[in-house]
PDB file of N, CA and C in Angstrom:
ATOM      1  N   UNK A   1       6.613  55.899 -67.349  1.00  0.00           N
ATOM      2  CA  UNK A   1       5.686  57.014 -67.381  1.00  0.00           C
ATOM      3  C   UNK A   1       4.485  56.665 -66.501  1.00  0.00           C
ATOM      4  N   UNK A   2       4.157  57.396 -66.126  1.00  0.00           N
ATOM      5  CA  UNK A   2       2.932  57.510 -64.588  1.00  0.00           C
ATOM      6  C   UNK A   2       1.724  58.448 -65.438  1.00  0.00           C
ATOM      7  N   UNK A   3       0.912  57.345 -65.529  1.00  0.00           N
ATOM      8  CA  UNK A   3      -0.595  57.670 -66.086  1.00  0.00           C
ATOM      9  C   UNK A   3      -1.407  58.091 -65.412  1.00  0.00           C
ATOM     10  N   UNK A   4      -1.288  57.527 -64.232  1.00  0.00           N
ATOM     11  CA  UNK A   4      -2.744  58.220 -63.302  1.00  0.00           C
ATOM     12  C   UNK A   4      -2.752  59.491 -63.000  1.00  0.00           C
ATOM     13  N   UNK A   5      -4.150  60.037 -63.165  1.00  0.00           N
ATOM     14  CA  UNK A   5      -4.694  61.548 -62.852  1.00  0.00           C
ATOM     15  C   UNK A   5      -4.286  61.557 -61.223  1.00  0.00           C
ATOM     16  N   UNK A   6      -3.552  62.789 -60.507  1.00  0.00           N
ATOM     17  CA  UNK A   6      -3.605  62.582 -59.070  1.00  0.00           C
ATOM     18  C   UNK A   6      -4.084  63.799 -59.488  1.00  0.00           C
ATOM     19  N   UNK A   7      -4.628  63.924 -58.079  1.00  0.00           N
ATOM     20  CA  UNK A   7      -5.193  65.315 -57.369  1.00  0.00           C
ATOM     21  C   UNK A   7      -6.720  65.643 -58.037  1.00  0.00           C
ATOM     22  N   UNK A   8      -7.102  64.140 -58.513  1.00  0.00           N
ATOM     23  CA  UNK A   8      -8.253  64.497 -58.847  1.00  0.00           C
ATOM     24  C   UNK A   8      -9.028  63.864 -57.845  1.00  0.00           C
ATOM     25  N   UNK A   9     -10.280  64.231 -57.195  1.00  0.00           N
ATOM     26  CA  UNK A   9     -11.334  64.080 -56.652  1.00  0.00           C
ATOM     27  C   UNK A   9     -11.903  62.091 -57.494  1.00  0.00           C
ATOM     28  N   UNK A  10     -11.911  61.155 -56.168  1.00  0.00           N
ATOM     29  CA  UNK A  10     -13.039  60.398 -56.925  1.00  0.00           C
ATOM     30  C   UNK A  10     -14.089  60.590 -56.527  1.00  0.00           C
ATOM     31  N   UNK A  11     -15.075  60.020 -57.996  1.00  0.00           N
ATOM     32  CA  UNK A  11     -16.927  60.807 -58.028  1.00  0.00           C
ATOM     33  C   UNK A  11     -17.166  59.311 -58.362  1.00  0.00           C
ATOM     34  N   UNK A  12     -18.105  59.174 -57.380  1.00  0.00           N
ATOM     35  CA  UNK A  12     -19.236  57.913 -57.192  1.00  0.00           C
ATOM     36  C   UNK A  12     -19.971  58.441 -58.529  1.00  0.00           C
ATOM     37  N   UNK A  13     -20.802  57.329 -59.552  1.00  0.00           N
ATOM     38  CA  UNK A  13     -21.792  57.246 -60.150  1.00  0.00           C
ATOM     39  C   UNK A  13     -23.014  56.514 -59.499  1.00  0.00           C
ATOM     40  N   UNK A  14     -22.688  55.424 -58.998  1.00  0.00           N
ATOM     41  CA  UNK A  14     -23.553  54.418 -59.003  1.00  0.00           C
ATOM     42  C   UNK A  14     -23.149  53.525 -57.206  1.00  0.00           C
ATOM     43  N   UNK A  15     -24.186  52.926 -56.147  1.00  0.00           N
ATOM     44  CA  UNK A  15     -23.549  52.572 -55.200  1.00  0.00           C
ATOM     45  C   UNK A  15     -24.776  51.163 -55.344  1.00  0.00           C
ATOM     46  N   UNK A  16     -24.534  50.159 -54.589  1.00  0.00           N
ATOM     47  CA  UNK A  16     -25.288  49.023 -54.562  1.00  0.00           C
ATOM     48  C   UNK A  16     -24.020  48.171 -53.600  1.00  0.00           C
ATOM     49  N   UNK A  17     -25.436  47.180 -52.966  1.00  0.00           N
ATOM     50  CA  UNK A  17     -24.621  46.435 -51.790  1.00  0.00           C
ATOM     51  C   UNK A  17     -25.007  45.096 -51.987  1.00  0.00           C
ATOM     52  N   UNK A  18     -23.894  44.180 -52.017  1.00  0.00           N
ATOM     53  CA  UNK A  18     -23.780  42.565 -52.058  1.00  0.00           C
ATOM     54  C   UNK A  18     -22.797  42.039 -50.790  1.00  0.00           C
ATOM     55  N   UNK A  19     -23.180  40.976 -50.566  1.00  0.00           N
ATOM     56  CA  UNK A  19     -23.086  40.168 -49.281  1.00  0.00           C
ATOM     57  C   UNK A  19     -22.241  41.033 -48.162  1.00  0.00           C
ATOM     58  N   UNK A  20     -22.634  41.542 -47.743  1.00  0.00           N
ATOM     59  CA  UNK A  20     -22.332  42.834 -46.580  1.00  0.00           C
ATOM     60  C   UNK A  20     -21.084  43.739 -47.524  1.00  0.00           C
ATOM     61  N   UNK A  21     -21.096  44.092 -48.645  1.00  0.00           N
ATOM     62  CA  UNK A  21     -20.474  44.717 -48.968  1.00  0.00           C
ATOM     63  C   UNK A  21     -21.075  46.181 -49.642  1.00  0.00           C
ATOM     64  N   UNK A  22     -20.242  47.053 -49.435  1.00  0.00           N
ATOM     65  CA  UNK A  22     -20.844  48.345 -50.150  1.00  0.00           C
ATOM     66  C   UNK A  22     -19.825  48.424 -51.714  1.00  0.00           C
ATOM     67  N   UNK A  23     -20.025  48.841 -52.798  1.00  0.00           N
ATOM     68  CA  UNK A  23     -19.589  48.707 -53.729  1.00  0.00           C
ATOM     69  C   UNK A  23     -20.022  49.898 -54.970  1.00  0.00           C
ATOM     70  N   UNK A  24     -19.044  50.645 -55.114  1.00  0.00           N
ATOM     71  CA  UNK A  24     -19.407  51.839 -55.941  1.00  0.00           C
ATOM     72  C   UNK A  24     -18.939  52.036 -56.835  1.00  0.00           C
ATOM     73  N   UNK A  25     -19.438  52.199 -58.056  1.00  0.00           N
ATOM     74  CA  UNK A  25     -18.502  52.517 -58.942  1.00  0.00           C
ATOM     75  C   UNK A  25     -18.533  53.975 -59.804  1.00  0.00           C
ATOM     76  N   UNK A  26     -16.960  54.320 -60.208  1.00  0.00           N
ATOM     77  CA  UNK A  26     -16.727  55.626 -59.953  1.00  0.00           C
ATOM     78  C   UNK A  26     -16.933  56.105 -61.716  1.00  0.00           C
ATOM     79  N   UNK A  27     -16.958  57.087 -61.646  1.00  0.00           N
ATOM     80  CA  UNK A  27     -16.967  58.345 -63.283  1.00  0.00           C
ATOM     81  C   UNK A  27     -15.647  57.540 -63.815  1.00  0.00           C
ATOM     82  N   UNK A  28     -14.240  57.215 -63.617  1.00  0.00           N
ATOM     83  CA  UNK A  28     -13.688  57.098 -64.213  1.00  0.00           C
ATOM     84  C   UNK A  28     -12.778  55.299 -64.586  1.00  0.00           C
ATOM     85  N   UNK A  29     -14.296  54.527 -63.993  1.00  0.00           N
ATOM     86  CA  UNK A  29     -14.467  52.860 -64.446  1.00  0.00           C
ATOM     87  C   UNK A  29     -14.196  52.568 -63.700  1.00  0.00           C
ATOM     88  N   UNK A  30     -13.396  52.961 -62.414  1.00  0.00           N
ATOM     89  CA  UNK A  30     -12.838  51.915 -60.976  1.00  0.00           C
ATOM     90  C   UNK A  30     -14.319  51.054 -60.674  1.00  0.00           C
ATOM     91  N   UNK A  31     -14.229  50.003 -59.898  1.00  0.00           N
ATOM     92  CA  UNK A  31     -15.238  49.938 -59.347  1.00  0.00           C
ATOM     93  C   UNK A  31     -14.430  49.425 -57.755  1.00  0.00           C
ATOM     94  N   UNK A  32     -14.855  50.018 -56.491  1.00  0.00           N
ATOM     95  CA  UNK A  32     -14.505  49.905 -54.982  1.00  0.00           C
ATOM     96  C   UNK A  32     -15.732  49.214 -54.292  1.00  0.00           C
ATOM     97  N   UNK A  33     -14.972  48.571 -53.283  1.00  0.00           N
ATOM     98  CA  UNK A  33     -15.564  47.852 -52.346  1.00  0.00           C
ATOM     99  C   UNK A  33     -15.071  47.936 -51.144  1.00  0.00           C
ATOM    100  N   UNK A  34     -16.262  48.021 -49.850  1.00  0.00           N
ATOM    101  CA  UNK A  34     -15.780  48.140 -48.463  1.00  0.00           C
ATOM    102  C   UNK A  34     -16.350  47.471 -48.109  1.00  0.00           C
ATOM    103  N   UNK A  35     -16.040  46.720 -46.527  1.00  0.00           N
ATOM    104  CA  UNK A  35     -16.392  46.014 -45.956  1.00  0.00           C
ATOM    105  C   UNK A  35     -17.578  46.869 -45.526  1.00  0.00           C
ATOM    106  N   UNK A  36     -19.226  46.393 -45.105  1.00  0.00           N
ATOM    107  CA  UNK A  36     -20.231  47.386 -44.256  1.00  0.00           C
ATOM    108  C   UNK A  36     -19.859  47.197 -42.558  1.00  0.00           C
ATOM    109  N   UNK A  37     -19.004  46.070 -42.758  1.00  0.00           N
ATOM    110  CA  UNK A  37     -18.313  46.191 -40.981  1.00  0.00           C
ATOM    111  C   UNK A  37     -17.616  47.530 -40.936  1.00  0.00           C
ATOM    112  N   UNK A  38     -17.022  48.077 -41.531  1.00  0.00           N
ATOM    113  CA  UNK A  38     -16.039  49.366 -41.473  1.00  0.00           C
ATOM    114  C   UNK A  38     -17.566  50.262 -40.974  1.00  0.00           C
ATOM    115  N   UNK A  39     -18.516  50.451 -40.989  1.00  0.00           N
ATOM    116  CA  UNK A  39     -19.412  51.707 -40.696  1.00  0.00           C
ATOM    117  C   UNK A  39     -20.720  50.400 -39.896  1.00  0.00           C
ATOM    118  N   UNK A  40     -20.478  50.323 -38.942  1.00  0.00           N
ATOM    119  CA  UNK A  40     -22.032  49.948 -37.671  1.00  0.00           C
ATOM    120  C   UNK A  40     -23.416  50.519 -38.390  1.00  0.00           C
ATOM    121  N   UNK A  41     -23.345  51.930 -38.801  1.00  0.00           N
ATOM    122  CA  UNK A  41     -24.718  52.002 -39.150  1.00  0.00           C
ATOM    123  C   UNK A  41     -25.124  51.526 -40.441  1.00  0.00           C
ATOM    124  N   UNK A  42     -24.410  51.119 -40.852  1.00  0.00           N
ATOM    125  CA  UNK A  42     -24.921  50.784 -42.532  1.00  0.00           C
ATOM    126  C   UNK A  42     -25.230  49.392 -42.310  1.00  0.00           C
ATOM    127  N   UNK A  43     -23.966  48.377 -41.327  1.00  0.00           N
ATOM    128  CA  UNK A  43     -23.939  47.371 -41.371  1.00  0.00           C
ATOM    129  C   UNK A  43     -25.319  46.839 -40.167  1.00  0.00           C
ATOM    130  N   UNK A  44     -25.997  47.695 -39.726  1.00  0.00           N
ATOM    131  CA  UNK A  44     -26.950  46.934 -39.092  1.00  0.00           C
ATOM    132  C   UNK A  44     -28.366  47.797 -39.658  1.00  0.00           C
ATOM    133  N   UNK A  45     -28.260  48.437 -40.432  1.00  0.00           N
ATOM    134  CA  UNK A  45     -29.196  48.780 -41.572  1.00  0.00           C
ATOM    135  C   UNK A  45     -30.356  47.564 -42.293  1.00  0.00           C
ATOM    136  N   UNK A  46     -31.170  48.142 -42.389  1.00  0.00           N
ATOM    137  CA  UNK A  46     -32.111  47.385 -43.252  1.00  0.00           C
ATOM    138  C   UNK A  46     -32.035  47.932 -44.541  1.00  0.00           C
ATOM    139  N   UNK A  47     -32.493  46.654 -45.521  1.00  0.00           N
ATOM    140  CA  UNK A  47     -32.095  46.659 -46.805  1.00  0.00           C
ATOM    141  C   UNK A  47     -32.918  47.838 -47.337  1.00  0.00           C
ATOM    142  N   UNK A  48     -33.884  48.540 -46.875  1.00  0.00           N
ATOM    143  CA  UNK A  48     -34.790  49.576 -47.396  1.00  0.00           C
ATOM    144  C   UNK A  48     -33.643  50.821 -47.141  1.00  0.00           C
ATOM    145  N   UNK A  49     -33.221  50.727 -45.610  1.00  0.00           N
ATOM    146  CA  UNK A  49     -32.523  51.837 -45.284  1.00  0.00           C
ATOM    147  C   UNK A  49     -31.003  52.038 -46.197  1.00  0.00           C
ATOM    148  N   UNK A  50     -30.754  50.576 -46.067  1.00  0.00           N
ATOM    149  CA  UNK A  50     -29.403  50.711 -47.199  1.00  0.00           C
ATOM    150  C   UNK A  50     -29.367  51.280 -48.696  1.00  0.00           C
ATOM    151  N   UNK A  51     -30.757  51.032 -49.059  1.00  0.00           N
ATOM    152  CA  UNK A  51     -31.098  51.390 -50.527  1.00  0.00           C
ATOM    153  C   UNK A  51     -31.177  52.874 -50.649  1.00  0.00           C
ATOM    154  N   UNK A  52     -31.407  53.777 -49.378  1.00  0.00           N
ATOM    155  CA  UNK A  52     -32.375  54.931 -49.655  1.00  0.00           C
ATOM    156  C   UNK A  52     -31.066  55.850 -49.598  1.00  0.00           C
ATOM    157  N   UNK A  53     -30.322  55.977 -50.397  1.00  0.00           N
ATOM    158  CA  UNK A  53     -28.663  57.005 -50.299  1.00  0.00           C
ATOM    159  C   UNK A  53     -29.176  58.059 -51.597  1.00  0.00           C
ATOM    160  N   UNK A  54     -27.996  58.994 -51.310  1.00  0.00           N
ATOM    161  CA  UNK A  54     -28.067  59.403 -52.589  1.00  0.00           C
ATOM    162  C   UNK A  54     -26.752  60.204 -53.003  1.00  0.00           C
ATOM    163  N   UNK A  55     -26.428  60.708 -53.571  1.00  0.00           N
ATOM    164  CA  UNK A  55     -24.512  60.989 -54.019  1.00  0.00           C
ATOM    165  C   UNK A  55     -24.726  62.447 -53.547  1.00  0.00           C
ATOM    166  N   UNK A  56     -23.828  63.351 -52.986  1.00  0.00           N
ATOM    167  CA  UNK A  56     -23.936  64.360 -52.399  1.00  0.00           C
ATOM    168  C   UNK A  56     -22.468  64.641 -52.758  1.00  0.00           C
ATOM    169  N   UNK A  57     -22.439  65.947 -52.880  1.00  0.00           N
ATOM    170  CA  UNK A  57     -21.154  66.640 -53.494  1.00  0.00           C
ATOM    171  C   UNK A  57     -20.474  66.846 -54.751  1.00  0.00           C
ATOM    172  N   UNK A  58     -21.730  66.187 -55.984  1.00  0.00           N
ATOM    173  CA  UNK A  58     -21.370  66.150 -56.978  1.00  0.00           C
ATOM    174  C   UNK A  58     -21.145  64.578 -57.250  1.00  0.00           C
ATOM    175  N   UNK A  59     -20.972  63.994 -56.142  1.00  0.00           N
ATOM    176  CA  UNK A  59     -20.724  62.285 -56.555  1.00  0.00           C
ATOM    177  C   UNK A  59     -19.560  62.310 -55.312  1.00  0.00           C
ATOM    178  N   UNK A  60     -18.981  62.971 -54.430  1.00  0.00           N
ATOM    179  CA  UNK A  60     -17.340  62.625 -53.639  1.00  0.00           C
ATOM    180  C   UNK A  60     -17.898  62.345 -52.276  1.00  0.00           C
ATOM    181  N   UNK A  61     -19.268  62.178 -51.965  1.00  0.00           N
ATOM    182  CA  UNK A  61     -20.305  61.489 -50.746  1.00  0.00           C
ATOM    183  C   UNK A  61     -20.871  60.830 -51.136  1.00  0.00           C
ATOM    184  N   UNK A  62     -21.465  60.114 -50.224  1.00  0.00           N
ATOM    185  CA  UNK A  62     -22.643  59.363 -50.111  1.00  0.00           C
ATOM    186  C   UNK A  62     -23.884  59.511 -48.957  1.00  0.00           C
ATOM    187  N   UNK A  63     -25.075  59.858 -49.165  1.00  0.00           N
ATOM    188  CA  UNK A  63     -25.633  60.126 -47.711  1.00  0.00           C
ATOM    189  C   UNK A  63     -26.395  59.292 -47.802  1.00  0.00           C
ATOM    190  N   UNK A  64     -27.302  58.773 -46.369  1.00  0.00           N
ATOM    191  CA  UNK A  64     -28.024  58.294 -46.035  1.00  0.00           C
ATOM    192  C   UNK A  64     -28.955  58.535 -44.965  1.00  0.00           C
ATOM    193  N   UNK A  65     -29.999  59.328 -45.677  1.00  0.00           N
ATOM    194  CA  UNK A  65     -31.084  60.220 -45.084  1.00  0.00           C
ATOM    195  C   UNK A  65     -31.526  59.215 -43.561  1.00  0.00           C
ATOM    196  N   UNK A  66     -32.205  58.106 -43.810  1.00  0.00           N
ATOM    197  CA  UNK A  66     -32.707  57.386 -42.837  1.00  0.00           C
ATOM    198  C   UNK A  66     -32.100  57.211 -41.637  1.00  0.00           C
ATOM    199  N   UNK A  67     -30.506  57.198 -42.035  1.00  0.00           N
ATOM    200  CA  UNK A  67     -29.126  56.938 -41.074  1.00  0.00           C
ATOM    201  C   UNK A  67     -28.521  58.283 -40.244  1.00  0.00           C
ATOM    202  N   UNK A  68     -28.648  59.192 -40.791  1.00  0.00           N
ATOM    203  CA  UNK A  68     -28.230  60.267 -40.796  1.00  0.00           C
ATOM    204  C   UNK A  68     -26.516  59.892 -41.577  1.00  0.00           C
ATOM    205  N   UNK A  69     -26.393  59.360 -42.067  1.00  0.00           N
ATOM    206  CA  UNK A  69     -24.504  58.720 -42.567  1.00  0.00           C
ATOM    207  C   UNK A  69     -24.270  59.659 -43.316  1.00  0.00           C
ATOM    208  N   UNK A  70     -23.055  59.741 -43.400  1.00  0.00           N
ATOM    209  CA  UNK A  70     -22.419  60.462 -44.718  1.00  0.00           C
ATOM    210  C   UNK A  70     -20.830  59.686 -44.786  1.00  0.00           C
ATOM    211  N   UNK A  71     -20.739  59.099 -45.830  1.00  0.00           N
ATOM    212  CA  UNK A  71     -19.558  58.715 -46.490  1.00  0.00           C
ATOM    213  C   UNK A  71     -18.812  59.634 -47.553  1.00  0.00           C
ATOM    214  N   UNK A  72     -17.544  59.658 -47.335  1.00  0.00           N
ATOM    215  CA  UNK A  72     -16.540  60.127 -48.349  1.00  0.00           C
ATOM    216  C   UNK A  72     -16.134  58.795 -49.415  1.00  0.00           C
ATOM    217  N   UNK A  73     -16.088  59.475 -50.509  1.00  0.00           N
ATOM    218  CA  UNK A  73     -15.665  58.418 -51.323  1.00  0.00           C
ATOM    219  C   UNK A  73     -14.079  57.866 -51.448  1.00  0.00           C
ATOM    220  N   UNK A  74     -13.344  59.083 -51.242  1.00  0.00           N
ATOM    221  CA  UNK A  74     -11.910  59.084 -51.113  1.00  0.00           C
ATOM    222  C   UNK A  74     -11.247  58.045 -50.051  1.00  0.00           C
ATOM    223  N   UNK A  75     -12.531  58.762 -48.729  1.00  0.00           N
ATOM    224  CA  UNK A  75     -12.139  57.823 -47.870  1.00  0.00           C
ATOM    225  C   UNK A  75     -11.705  55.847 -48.002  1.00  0.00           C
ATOM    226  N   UNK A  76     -12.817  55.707 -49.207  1.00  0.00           N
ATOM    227  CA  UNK A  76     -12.580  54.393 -48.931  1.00  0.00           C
ATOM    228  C   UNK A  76     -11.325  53.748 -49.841  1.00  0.00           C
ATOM    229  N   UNK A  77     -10.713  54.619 -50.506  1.00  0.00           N
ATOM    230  CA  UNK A  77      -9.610  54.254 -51.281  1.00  0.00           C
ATOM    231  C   UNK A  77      -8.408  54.408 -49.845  1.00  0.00           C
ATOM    232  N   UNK A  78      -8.219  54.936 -48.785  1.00  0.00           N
ATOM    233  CA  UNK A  78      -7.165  55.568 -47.997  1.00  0.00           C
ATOM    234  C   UNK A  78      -7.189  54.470 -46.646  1.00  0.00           C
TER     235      UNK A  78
END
């Protein structure tokens, strides 16, 4: 039997970054990690600029006003 919810949307709660990593964890307990090499602007970001995001779409983005960035959350599972 196959438990996992598909076709559901993942929703960021919470995002924070450790040793060049971005790391989010989602509404339904995952917690994900990407390399900040995968995105140039994050990865040559200052720690003020890295901090200043905020969840966009209900939680299925991430933006970063200072950067102009926008991350998908899905994306980083794919």
């Amino acid at each position: 039997m196959n438990t996992l919810v598909k076709n559901k949307p993942a929703i960021a709660q919470k995002v924070r970054f450790s040793d060049n990593m971005l790391i989010a964890q989602l509404e339904d307990g995952r917690v994900i990690s990407v390399p900040l090499e995968w995105f140039p602007k994050l990865r040559d970001a200052s720690e003020k600029e890295l901090n200043n995001w905020r969840l966009i779409g209900g939680g299925i983005g991430i933006h970063w006003e200072d950067l102009d960035e926008d991350l998908s959350v899905e994306g980083f599972l794919h």
